[in-house]
C-alpha atoms as a PDB file:
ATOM      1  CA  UNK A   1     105.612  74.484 -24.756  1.00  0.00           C
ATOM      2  CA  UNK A   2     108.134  77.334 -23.157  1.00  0.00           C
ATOM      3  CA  UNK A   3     107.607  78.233 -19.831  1.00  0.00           C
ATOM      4  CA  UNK A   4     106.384  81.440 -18.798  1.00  0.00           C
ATOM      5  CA  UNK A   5     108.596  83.581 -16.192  1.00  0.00           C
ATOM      6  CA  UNK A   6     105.628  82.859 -13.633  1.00  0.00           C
ATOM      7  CA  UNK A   7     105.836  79.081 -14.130  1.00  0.00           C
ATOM      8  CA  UNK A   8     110.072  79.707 -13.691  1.00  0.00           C
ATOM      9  CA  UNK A   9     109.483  81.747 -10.761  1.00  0.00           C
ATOM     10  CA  UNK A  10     106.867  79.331  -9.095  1.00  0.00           C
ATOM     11  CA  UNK A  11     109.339  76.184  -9.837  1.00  0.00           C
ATOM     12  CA  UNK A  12     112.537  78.274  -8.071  1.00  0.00           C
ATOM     13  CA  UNK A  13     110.824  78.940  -5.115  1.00  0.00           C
ATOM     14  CA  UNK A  14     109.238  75.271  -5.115  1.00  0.00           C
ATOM     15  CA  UNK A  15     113.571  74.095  -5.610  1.00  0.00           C
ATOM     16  CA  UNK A  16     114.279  76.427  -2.854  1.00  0.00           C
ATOM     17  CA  UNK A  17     111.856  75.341  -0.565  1.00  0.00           C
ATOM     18  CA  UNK A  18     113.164  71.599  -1.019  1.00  0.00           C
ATOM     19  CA  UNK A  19     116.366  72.275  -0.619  1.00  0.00           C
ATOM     20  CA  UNK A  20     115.756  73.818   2.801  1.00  0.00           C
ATOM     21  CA  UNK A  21     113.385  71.273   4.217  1.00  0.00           C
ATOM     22  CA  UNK A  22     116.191  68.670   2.845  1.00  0.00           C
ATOM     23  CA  UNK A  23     119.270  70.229   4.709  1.00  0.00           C
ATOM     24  CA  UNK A  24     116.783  70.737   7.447  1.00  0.00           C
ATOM     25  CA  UNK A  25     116.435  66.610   7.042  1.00  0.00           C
ATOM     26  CA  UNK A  26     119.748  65.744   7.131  1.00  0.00           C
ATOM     27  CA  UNK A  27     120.706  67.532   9.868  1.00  0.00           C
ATOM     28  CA  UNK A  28     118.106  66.021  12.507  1.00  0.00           C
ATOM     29  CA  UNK A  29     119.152  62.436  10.733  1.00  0.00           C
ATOM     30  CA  UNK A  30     122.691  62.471  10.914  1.00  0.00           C
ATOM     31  CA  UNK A  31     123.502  65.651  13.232  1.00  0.00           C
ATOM     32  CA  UNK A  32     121.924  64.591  15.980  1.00  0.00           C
ATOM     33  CA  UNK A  33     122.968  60.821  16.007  1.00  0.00           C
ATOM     34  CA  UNK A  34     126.584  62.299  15.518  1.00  0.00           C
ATOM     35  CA  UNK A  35     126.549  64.327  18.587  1.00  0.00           C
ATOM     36  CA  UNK A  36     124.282  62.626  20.605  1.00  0.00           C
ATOM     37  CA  UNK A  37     126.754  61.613  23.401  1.00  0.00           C
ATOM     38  CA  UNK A  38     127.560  65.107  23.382  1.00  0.00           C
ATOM     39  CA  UNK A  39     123.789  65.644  24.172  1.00  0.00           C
ATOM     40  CA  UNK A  40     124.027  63.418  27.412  1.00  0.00           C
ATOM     41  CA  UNK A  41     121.913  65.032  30.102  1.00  0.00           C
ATOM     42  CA  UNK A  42     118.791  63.633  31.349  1.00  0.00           C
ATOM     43  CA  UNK A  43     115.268  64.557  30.332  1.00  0.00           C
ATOM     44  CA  UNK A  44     112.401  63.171  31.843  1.00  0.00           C
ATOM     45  CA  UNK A  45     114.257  60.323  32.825  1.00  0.00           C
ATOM     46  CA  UNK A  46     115.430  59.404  29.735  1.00  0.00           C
ATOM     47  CA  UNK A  47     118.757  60.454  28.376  1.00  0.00           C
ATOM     48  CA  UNK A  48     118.437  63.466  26.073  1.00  0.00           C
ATOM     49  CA  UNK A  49     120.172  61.898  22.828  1.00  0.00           C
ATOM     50  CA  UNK A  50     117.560  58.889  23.294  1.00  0.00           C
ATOM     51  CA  UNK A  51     114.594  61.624  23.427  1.00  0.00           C
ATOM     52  CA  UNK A  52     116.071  63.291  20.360  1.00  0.00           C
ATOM     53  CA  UNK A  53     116.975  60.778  18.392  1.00  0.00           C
ATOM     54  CA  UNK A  54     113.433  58.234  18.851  1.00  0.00           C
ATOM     55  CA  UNK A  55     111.119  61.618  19.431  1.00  0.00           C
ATOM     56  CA  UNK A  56     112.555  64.472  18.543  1.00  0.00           C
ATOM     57  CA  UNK A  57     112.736  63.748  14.859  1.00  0.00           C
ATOM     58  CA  UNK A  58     109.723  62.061  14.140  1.00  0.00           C
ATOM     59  CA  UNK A  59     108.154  65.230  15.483  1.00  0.00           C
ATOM     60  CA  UNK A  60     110.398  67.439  12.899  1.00  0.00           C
ATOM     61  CA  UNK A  61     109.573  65.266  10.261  1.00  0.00           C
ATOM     62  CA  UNK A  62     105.442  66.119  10.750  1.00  0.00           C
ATOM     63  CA  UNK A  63     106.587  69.510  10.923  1.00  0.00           C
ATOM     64  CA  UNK A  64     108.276  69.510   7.899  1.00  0.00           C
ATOM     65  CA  UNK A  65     105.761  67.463   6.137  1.00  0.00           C
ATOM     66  CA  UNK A  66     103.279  69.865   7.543  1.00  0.00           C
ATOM     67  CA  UNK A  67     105.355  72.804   6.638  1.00  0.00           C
ATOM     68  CA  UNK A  68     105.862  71.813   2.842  1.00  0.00           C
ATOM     69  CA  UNK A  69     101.953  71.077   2.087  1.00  0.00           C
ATOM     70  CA  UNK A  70     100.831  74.534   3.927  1.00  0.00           C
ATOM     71  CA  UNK A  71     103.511  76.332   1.768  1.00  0.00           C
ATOM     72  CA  UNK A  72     103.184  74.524  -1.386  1.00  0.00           C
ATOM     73  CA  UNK A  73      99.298  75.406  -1.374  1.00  0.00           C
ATOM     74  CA  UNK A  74     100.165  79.024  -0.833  1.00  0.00           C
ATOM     75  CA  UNK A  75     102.750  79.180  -3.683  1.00  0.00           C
ATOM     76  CA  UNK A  76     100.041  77.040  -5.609  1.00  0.00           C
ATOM     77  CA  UNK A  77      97.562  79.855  -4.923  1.00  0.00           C
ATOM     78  CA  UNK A  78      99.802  82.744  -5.810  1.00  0.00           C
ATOM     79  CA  UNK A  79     100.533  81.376  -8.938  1.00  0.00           C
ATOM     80  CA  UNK A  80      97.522  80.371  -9.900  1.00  0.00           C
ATOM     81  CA  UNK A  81      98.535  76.828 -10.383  1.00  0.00           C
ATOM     82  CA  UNK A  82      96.358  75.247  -7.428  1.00  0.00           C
ATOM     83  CA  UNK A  83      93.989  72.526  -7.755  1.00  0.00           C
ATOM     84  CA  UNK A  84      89.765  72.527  -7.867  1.00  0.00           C
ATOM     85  CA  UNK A  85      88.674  70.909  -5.417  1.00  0.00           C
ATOM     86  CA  UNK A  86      84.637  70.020  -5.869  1.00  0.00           C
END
């Protein structure tokens, strides 16, 4: 079976996408930790690199999470690829 240059197109963009939300990943994982004394002012009481590093990327991680299924269903759409639902 050869792929089609829709199916090519729809996979680069799906490659793309991953490769974003994965630098996007390791950047709150191991940025922040890295400079989080750099990061020390207070915030809400609680120092900001605490905030960041226990909060702060569990909510990026929903956000990418969220971001990938919303775009992946688009892309799915557009290609014509998506799934029937009953």
């Amino acid at each position: 079976m050869y792929a089609t240059d829709n199916h090519r197109l729809y996979w680069r963009k799906n490659r793309i996408a991953i490769a974003v939300l994965l630098l996007i990943w390791f950047v709150v994982t191991f940025g922040v930790s890295y400079f989080a004394r750099d990061l020390s002012f207070s915030f809400f009481g609680w120092p900001f690199s605490f905030w960041m590093g226990a909060q702060g990327s569990l909510l990026v991680y929903c956000l990418i999470i969220g971001f990938y299924a919303w775009y992946m269903n688009r892309l799915d759409t557009a290609h014509g690829v998506e799934e029937e639902g009953d």
